[in-house]
C-alpha atoms as a PDB file:
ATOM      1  CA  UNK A   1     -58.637 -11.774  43.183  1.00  0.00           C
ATOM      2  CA  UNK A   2     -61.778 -13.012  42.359  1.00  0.00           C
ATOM      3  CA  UNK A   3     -62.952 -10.363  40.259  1.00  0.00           C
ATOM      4  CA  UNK A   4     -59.453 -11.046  38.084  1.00  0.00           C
ATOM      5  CA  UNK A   5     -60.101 -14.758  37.528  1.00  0.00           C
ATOM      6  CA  UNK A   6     -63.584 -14.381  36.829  1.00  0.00           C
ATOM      7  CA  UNK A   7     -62.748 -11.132  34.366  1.00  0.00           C
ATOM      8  CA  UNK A   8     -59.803 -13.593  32.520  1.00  0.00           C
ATOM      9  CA  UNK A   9     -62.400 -16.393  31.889  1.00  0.00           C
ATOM     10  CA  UNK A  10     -64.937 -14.041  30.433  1.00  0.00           C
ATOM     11  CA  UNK A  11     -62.312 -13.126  27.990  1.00  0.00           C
ATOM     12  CA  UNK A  12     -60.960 -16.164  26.983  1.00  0.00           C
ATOM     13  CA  UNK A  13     -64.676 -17.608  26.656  1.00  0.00           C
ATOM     14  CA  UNK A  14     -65.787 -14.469  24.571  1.00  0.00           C
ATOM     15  CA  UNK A  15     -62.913 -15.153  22.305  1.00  0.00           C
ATOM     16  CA  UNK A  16     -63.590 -18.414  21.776  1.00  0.00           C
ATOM     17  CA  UNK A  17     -67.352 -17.729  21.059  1.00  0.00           C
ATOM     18  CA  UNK A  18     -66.053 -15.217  18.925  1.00  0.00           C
ATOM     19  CA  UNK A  19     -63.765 -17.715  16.562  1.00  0.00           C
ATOM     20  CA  UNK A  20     -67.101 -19.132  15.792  1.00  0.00           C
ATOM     21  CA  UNK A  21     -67.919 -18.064  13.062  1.00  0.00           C
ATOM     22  CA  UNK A  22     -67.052 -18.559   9.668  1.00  0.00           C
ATOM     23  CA  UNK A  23     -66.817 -22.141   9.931  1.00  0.00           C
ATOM     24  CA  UNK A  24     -67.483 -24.491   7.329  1.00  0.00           C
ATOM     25  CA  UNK A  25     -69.300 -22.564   3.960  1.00  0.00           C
ATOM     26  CA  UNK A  26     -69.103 -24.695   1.028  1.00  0.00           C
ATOM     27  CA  UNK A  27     -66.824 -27.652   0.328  1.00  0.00           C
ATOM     28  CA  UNK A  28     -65.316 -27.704  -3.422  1.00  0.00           C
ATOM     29  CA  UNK A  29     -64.925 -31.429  -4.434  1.00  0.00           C
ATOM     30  CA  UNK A  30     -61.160 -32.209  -5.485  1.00  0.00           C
ATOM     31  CA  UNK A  31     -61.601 -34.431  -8.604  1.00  0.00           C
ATOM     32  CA  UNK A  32     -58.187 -36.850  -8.809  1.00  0.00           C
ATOM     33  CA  UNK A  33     -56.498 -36.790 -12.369  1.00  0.00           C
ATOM     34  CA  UNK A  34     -56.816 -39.941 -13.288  1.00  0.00           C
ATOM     35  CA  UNK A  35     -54.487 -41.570 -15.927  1.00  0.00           C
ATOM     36  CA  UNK A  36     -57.019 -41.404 -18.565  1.00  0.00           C
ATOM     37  CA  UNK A  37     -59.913 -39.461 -19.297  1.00  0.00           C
ATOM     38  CA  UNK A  38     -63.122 -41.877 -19.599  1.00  0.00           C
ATOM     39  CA  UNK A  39     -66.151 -40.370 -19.932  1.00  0.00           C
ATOM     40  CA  UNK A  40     -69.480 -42.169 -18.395  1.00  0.00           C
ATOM     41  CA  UNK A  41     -73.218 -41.775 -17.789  1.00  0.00           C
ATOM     42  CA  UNK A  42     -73.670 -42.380 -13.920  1.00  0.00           C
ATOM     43  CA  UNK A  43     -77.255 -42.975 -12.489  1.00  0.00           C
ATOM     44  CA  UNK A  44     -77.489 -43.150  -8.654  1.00  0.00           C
ATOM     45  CA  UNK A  45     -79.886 -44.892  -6.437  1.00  0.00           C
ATOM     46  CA  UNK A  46     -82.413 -42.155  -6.433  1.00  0.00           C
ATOM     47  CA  UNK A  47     -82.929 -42.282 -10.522  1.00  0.00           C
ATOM     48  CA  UNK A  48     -80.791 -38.757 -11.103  1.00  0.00           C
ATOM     49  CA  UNK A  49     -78.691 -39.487 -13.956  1.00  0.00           C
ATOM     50  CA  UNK A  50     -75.353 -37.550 -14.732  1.00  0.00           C
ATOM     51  CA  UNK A  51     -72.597 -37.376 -17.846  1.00  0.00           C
ATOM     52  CA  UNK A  52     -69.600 -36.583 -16.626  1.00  0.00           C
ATOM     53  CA  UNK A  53     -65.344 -36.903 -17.839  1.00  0.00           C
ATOM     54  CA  UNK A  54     -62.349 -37.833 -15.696  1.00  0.00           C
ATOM     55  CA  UNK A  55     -64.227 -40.416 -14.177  1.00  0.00           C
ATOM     56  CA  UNK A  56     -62.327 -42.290 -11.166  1.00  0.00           C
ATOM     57  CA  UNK A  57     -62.628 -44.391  -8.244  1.00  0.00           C
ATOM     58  CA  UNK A  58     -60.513 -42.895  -5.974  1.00  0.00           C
ATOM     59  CA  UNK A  59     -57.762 -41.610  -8.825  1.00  0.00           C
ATOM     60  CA  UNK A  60     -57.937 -45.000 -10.610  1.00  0.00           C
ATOM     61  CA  UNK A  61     -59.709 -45.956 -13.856  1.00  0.00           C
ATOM     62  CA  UNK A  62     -60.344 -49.429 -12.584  1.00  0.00           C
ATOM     63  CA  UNK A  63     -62.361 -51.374 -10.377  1.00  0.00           C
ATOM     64  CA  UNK A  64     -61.219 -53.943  -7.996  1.00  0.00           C
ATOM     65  CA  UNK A  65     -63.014 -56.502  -5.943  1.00  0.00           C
ATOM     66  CA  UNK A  66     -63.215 -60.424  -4.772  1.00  0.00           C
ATOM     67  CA  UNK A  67     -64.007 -63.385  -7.019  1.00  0.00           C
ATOM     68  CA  UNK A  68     -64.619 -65.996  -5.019  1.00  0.00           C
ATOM     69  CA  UNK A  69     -61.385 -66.222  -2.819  1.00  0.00           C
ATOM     70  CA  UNK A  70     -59.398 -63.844  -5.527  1.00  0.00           C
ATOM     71  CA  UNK A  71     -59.078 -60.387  -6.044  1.00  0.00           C
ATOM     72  CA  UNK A  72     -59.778 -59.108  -9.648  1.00  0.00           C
ATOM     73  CA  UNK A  73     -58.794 -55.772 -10.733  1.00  0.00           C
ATOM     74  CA  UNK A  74     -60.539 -54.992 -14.472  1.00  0.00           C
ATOM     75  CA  UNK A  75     -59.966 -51.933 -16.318  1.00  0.00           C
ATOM     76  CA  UNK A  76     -62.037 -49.140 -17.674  1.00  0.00           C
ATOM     77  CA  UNK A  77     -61.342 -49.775 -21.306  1.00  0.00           C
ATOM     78  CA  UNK A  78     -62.710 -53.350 -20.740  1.00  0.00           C
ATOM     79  CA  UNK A  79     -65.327 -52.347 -18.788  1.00  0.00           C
ATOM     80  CA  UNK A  80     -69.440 -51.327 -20.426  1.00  0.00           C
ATOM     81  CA  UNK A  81     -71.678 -51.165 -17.850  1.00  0.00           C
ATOM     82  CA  UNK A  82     -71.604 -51.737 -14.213  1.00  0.00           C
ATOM     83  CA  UNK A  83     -74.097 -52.169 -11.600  1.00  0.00           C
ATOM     84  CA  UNK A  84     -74.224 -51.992  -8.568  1.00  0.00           C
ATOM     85  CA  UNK A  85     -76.465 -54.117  -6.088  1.00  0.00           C
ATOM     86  CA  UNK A  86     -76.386 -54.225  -2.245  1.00  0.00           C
ATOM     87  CA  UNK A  87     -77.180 -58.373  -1.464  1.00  0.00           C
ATOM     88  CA  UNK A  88     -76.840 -58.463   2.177  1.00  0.00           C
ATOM     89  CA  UNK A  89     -73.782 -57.074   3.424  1.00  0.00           C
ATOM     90  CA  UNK A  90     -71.964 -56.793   0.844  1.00  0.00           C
ATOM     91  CA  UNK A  91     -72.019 -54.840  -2.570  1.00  0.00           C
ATOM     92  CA  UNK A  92     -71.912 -56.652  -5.542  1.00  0.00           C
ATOM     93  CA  UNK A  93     -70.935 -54.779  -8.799  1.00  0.00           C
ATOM     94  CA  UNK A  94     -71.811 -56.550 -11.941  1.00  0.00           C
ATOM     95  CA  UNK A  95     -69.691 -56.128 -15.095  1.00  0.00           C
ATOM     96  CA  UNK A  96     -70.694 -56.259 -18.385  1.00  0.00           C
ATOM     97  CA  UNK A  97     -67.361 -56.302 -20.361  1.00  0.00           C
ATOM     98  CA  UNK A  98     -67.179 -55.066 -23.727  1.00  0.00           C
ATOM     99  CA  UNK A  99     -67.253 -58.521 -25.625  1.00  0.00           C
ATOM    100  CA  UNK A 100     -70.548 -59.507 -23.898  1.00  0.00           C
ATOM    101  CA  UNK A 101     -68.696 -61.358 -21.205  1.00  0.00           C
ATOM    102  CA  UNK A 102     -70.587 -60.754 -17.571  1.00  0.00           C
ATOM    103  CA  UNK A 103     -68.412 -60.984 -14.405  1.00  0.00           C
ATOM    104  CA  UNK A 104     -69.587 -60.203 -10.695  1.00  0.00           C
ATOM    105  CA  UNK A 105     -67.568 -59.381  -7.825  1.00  0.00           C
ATOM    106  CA  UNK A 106     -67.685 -58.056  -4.219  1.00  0.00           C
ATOM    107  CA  UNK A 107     -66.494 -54.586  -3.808  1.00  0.00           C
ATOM    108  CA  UNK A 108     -64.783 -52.991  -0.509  1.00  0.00           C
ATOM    109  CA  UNK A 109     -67.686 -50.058  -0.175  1.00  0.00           C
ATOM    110  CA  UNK A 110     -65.791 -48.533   2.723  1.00  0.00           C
ATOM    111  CA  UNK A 111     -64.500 -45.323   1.505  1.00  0.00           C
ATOM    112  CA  UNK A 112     -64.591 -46.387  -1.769  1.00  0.00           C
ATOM    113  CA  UNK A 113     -65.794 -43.272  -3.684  1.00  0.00           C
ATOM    114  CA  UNK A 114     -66.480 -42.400  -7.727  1.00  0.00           C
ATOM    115  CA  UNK A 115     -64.958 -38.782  -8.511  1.00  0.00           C
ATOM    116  CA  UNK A 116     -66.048 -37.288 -11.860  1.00  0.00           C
ATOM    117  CA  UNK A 117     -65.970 -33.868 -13.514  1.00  0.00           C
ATOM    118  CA  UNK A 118     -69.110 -32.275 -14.859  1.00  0.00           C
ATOM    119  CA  UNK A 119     -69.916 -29.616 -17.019  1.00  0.00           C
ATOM    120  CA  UNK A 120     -69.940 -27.034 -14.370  1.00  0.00           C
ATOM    121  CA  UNK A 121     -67.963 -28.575 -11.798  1.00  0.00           C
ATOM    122  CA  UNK A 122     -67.057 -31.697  -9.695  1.00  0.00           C
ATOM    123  CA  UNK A 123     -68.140 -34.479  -8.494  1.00  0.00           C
ATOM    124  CA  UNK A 124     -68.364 -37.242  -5.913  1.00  0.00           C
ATOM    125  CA  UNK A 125     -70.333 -40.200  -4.902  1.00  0.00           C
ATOM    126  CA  UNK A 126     -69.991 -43.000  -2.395  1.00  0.00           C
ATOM    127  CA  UNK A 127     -69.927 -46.247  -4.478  1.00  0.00           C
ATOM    128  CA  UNK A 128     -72.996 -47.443  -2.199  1.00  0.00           C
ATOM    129  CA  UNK A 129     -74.588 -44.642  -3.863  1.00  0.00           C
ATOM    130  CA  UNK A 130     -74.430 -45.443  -7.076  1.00  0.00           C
ATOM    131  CA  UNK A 131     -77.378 -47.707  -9.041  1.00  0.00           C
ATOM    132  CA  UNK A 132     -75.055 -48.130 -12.462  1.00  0.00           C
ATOM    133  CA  UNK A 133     -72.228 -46.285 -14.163  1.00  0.00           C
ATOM    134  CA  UNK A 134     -72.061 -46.602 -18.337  1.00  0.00           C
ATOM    135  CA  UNK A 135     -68.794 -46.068 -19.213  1.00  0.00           C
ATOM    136  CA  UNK A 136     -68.608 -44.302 -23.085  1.00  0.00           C
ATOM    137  CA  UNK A 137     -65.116 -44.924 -23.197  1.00  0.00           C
ATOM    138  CA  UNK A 138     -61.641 -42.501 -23.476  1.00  0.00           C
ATOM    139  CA  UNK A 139     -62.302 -38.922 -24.450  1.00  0.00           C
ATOM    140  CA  UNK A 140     -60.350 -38.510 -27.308  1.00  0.00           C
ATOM    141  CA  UNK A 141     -58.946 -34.395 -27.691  1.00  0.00           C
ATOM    142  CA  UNK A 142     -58.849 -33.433 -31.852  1.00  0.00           C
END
């Protein structure tokens, strides 16, 4: 009897041992379709700089945050340059709008990530990654 139980554990830890393998290998980044295509220069907080298209956070082409007790939600197409700085706990992203006008607002950088599509593939960053992102504006197709 105890040659049985001991044999039926020896299998079923062999098998699991055995389902191992072949776990993880390399994750392909999903890049949302967002509503329009924007295309942007990003540069993240090491100094590597990247063009990319489709650019997102999340699926939108907008970027929402807190203005003193107010949420502010300002879109792409109004949007320049924005940059990101971490001032104590919280991450402020500064706007430049496209008329000159400057506005700064706390962003949620919990999950919050920027999806993009490069050249030669996708991409994705954590917002607390990123230094700045200079948005070029709608890709227009001819």
């Amino acid at each position: 009897m105890k040659r049985l139980w001991l044999g039926s554990m020896l299998a079923v830890v062999s098998l699991c041992l055995l389902g191992m393998g072949g776990l993880g290998g390399p994750a392909k980044v999903h890049v949302p379709e967002p509503s329009q295509n924007y295309s942007a220069t990003i540069l993240d907080q090491s100094g590597v700089s990247s063009d990319v298209e489709m650019l997102s956070f999340s699926g939108f082409t907008a970027i929402s945050g807190k203005v003193g007790s107010g949420r502010v939600s300002v879109d792409f197409d109004q949007i320049d340059t924005i940059q990101f700085l971490k001032q104590d706990a919280d991450l402020i992203a500064r706007l430049v709008l496209n008329d000159g006008d400057t506005l700064s607002m706390t962003v949620d950088d919990n999950g919050l990530t920027c999806y993009a599509r490069l050249p030669y593939g996708g991409y994705k960053i954590s917002i607390e990654d990123i230094r700045s992102i200079d948005i070029k504006g709608p890709v227009t197709t001819q």
